[in-house]
C-alpha atoms as a PDB file:
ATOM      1  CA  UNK A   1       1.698  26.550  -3.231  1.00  0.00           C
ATOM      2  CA  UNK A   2       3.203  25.251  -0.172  1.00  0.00           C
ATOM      3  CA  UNK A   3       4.010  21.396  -0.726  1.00  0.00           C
ATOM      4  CA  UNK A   4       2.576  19.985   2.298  1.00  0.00           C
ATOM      5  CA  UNK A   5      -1.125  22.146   1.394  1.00  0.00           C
ATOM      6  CA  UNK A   6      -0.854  20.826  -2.114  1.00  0.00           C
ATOM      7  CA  UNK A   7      -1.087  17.142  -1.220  1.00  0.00           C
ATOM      8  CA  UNK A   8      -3.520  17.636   1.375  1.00  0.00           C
ATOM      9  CA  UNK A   9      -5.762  19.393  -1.298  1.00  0.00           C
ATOM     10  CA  UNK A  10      -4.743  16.673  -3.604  1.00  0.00           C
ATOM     11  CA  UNK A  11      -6.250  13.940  -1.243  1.00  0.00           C
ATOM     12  CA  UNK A  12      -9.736  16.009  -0.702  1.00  0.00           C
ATOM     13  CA  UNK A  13      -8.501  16.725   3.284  1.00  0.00           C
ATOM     14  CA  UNK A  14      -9.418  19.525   5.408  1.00  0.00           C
ATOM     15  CA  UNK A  15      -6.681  20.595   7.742  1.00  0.00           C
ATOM     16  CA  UNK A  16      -9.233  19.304  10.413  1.00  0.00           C
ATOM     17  CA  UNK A  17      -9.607  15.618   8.904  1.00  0.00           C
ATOM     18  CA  UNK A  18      -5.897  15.620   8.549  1.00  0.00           C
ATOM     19  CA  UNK A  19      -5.118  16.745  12.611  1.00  0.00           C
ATOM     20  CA  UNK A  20      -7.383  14.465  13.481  1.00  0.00           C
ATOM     21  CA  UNK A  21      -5.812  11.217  11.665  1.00  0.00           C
ATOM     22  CA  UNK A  22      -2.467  12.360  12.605  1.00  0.00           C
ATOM     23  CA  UNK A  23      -3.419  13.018  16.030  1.00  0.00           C
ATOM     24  CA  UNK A  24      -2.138  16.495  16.076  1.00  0.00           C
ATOM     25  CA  UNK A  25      -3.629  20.174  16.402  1.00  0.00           C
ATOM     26  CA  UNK A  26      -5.337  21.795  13.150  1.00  0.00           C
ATOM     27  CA  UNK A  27      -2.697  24.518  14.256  1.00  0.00           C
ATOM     28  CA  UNK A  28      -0.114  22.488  13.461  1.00  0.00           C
ATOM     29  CA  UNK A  29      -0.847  21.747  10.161  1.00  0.00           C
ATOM     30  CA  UNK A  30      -1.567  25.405   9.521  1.00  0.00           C
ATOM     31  CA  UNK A  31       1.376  25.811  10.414  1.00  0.00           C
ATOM     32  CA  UNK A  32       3.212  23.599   7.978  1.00  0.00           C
ATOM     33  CA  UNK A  33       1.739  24.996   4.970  1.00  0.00           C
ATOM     34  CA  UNK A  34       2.440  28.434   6.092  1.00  0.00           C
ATOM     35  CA  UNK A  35       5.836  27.393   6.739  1.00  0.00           C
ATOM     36  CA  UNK A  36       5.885  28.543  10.434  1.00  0.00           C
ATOM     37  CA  UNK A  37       6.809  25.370  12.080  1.00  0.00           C
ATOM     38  CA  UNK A  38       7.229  21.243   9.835  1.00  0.00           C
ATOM     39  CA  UNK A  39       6.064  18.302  11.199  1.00  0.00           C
ATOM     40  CA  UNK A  40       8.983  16.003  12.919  1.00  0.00           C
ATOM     41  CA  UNK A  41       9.926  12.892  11.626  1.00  0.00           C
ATOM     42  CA  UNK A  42       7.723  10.035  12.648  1.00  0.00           C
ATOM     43  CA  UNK A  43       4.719  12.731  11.453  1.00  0.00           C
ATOM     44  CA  UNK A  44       6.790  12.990   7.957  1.00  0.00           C
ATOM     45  CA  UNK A  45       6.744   8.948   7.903  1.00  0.00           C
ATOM     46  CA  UNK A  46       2.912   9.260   8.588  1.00  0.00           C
ATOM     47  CA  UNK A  47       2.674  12.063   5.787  1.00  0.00           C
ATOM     48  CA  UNK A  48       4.557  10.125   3.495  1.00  0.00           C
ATOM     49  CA  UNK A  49       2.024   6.981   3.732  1.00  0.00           C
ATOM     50  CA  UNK A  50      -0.582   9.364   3.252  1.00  0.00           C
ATOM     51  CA  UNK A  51       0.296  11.271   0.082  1.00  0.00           C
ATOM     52  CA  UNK A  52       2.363   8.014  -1.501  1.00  0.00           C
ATOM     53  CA  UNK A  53       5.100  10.519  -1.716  1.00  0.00           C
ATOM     54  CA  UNK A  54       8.671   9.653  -0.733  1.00  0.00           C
ATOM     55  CA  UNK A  55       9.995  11.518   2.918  1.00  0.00           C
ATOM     56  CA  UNK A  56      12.901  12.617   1.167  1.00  0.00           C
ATOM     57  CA  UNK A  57      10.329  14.670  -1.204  1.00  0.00           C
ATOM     58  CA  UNK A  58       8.928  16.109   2.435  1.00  0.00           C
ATOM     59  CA  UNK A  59      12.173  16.899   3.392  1.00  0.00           C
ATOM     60  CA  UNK A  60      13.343  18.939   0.584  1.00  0.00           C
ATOM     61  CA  UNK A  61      16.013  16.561  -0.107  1.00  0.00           C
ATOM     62  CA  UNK A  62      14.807  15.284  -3.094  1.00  0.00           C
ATOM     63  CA  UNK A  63      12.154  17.130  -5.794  1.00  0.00           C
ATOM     64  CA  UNK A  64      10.976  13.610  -6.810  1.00  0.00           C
ATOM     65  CA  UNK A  65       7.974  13.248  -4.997  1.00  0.00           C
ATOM     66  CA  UNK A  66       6.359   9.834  -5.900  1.00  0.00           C
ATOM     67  CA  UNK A  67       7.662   6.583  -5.473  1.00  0.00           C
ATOM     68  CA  UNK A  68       9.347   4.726  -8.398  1.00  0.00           C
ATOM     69  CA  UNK A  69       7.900   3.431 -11.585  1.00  0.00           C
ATOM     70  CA  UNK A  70       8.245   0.022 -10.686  1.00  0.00           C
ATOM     71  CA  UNK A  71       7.267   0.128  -6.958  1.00  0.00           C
ATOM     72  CA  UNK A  72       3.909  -0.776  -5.636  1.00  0.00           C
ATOM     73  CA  UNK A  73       1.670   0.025  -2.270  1.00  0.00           C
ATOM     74  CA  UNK A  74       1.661  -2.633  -0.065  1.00  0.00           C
ATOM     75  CA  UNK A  75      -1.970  -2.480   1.408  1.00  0.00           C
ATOM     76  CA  UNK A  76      -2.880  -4.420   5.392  1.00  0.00           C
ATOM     77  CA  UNK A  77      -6.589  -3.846   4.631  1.00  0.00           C
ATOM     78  CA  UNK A  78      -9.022  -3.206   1.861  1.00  0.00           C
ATOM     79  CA  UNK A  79     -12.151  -1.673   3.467  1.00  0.00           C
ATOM     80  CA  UNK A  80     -15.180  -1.915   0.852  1.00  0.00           C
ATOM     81  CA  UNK A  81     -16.359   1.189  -1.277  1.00  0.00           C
ATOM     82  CA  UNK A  82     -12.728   2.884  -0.653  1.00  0.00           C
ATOM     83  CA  UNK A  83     -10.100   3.266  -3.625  1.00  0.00           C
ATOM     84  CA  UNK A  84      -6.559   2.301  -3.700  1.00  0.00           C
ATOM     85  CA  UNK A  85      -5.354   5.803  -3.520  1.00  0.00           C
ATOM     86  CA  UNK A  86      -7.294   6.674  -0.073  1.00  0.00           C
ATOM     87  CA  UNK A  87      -6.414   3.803   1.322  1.00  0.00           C
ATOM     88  CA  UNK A  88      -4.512   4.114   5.093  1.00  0.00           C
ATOM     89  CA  UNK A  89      -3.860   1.040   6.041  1.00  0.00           C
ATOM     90  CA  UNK A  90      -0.023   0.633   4.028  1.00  0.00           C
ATOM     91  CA  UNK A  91       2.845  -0.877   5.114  1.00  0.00           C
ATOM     92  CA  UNK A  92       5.422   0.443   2.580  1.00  0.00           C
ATOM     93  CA  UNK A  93       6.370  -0.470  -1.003  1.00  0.00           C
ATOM     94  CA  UNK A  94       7.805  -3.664  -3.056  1.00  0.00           C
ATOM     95  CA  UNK A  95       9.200  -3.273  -6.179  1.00  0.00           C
ATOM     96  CA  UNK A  96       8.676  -5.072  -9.153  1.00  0.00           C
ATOM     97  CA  UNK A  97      10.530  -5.594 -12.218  1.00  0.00           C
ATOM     98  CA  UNK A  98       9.788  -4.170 -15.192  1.00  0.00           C
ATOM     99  CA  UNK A  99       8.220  -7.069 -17.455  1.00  0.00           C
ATOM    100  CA  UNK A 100       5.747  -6.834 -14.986  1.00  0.00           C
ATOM    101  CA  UNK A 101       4.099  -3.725 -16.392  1.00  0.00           C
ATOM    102  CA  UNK A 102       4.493  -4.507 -20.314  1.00  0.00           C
ATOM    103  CA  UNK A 103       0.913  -5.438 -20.257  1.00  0.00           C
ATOM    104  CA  UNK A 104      -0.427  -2.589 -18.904  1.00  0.00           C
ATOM    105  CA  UNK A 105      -1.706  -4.097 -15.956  1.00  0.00           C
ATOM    106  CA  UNK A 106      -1.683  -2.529 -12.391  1.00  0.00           C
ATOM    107  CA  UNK A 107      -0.726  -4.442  -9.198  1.00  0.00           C
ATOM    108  CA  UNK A 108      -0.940  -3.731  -5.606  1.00  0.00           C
ATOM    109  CA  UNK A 109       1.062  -5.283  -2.187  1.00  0.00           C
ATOM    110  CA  UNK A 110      -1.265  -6.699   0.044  1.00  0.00           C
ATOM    111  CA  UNK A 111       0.758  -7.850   4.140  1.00  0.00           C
ATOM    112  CA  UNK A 112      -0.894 -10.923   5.667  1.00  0.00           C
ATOM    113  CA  UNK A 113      -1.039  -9.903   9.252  1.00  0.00           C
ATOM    114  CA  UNK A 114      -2.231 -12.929  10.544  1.00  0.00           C
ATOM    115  CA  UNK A 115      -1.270 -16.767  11.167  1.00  0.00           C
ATOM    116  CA  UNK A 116      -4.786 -18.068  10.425  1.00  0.00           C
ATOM    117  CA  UNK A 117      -3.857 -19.124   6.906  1.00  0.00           C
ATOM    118  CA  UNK A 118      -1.202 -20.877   7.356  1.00  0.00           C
ATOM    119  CA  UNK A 119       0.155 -23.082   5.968  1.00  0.00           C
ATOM    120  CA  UNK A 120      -0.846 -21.700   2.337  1.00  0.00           C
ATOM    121  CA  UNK A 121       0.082 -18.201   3.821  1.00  0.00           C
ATOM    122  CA  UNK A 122       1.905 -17.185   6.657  1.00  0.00           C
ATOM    123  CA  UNK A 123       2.358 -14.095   8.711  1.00  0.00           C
ATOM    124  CA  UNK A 124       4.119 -11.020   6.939  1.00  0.00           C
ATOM    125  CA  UNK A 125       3.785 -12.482   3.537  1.00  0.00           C
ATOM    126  CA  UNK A 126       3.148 -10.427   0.604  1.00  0.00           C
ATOM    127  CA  UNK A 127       1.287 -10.772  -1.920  1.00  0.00           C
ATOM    128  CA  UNK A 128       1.458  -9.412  -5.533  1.00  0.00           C
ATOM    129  CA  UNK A 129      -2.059  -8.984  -6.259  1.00  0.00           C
ATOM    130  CA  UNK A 130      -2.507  -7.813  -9.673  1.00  0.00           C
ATOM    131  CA  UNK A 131      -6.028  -4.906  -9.608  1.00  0.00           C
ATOM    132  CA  UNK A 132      -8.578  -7.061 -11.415  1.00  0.00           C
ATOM    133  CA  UNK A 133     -12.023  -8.514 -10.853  1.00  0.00           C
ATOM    134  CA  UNK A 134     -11.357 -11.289 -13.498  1.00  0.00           C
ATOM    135  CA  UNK A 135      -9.857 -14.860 -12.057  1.00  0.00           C
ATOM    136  CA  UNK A 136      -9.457 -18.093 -13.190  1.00  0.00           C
ATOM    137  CA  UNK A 137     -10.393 -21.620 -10.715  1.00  0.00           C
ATOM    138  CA  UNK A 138      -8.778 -21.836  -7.378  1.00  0.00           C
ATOM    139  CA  UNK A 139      -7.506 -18.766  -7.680  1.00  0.00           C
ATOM    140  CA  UNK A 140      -6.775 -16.969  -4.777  1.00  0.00           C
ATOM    141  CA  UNK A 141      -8.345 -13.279  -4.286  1.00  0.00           C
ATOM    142  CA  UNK A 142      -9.051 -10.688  -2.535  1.00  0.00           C
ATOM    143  CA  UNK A 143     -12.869 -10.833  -1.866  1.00  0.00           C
ATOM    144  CA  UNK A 144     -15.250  -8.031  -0.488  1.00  0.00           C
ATOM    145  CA  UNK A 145     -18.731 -10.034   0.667  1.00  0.00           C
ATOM    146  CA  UNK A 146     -21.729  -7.977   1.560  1.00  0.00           C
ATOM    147  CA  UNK A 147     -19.588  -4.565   2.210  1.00  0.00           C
ATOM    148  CA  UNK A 148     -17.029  -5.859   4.194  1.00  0.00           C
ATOM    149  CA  UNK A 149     -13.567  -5.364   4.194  1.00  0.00           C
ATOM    150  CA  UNK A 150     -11.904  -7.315   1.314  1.00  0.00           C
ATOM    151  CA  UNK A 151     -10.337 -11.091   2.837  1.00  0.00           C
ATOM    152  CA  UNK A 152      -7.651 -13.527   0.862  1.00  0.00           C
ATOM    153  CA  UNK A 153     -10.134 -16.119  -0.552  1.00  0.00           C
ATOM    154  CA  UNK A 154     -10.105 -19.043  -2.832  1.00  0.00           C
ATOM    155  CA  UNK A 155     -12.889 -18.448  -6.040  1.00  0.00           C
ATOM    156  CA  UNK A 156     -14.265 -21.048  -8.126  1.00  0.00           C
ATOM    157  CA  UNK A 157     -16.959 -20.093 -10.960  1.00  0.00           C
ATOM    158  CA  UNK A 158     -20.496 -21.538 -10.947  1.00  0.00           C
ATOM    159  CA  UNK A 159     -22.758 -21.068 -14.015  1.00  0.00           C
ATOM    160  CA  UNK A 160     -25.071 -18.934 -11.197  1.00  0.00           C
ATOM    161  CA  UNK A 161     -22.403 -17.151  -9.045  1.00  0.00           C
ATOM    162  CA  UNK A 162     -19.356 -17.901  -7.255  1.00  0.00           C
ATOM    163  CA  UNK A 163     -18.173 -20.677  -4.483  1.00  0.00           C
ATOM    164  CA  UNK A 164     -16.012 -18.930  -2.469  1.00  0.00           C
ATOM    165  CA  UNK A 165     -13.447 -20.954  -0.183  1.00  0.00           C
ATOM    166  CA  UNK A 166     -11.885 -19.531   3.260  1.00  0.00           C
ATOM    167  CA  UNK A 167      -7.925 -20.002   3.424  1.00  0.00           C
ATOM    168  CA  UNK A 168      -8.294 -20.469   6.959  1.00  0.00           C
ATOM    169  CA  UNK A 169      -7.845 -24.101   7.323  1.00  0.00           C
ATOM    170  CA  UNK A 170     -11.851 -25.810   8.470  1.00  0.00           C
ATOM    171  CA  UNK A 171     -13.719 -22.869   7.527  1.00  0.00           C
ATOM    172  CA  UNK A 172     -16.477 -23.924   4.696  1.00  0.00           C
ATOM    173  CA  UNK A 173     -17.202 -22.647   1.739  1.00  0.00           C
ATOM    174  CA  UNK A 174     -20.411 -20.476   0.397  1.00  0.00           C
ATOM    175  CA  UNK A 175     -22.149 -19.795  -2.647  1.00  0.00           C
ATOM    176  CA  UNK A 176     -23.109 -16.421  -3.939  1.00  0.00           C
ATOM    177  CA  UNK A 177     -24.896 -15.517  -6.715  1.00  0.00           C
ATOM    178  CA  UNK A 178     -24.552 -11.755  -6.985  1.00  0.00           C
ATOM    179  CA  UNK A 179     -28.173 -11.188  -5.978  1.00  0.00           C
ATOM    180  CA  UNK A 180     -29.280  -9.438  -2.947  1.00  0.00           C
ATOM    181  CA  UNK A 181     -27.219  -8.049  -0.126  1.00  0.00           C
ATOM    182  CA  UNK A 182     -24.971 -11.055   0.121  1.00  0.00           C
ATOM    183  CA  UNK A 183     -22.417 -10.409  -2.856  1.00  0.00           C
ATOM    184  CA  UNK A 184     -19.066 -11.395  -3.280  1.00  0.00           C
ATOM    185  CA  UNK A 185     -16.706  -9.161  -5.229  1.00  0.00           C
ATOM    186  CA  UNK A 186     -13.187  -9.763  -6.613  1.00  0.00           C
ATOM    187  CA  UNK A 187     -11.207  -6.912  -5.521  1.00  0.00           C
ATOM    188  CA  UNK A 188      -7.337  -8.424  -6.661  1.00  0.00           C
ATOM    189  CA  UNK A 189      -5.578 -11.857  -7.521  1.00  0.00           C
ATOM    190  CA  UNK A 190      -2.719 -13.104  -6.186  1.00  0.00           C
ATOM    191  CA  UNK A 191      -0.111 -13.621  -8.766  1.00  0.00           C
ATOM    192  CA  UNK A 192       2.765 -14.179  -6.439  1.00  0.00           C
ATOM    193  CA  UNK A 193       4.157 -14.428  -2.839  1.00  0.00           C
ATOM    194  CA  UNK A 194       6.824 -13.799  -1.859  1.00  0.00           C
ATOM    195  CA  UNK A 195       8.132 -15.166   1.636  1.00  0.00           C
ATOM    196  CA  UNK A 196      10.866 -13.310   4.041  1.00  0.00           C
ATOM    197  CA  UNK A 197      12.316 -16.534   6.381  1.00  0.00           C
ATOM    198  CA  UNK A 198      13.974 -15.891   9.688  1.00  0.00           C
ATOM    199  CA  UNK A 199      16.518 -18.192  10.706  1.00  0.00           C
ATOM    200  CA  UNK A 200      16.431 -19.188  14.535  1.00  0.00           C
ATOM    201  CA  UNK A 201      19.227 -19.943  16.510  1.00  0.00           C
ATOM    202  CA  UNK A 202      18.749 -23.335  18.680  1.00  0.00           C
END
């Protein structure tokens, strides 16, 4: 089967759904799995985000077609009710070393886009968030509340629900206790950042 109709049937896509995310004809893409015409580069990128598949693997330049072992997603946004895996909204991978894995547990990336949290996070951090619902006291999280998408939060545990704390400096904190349509969920915890500085020139 051609590659690029294997992930796409991987993924649960119609050619249709796929066209229309990637802003191209349905034509097109029926043409790339019938091996009429491929997709040009900035499309491949795209692709590559997609399927979490390397663009060499696209290209036919290399067979290996996932990402390394010890490589994570790095996510912008977590929308609620949406797995890792369908996820869109990537902005490459980090790689980790390998004692992080010994324990069998499974981290994602997660890119703060904005300068709201600052100074506890900053713009383009990331954040090693390791794929648990299970945190500890002023931790910091990734929260869904009441079906939104999923925001860095501090969590502190209440014998009747959770006190959840905004990282936006001023911004109070609310209590939820798990009943009714205002929920909190853990999504992630942060178990590291890590911090790319720019020097200026003055």
């Amino acid at each position: 089967m051609n590659k690029y109709r294997q992930l796409r049937k991987e993924r649960n896509l119609s050619q249709a759904n796929l066209a229309e995310r990637l802003g191209v004809s349905q034509t097109a893409v029926s043409q790339w799995e019938t091996g009429k015409n491929y997709p040009d580069i900035n499309t491949i990128k795209v692709l590559a985000e997609i399927y979490s598949v390397t663009t060499d693997y696209l290209l036919g330049v290399d067979s290996n077609r996932l990402k390394k072992d010890n490589e994570i997603i790095i996510y912008t946004r977590v929308p609620a009710g949406i797995p890792w895996a369908n996820i869109d909204d990537r902005a490459g991978y980090e790689e980790l070393g390998p004692s992080w894995f010994q324990d069998g547990r499974n981290y994602v990336g997660y890119k703060v886009t904005t300068g709201e949290m600052n100074p506890v996070f900053m713009r383009n951090d990331i954040l090693i968030m390791e794929d648990t619902d299970h945190c500890d006291d002023g931790d910091y999280c990734l929260v869904q509340i009441s079906g939104y998408d999923a925001e860095l939060k501090q969590v502190y545990h209440q014998d009747q629900g959770l006190i959840i704390q905004p990282v936006v400096p001023g911004r109070p904190a609310h209590f939820y206790t798990g009943l009714g349509k205002d929920r909190a969920r853990i999504v992630a915890v942060a178990r590291q950042v890590r911090r790319n500085y720019t020097r200026k020139n003055y």
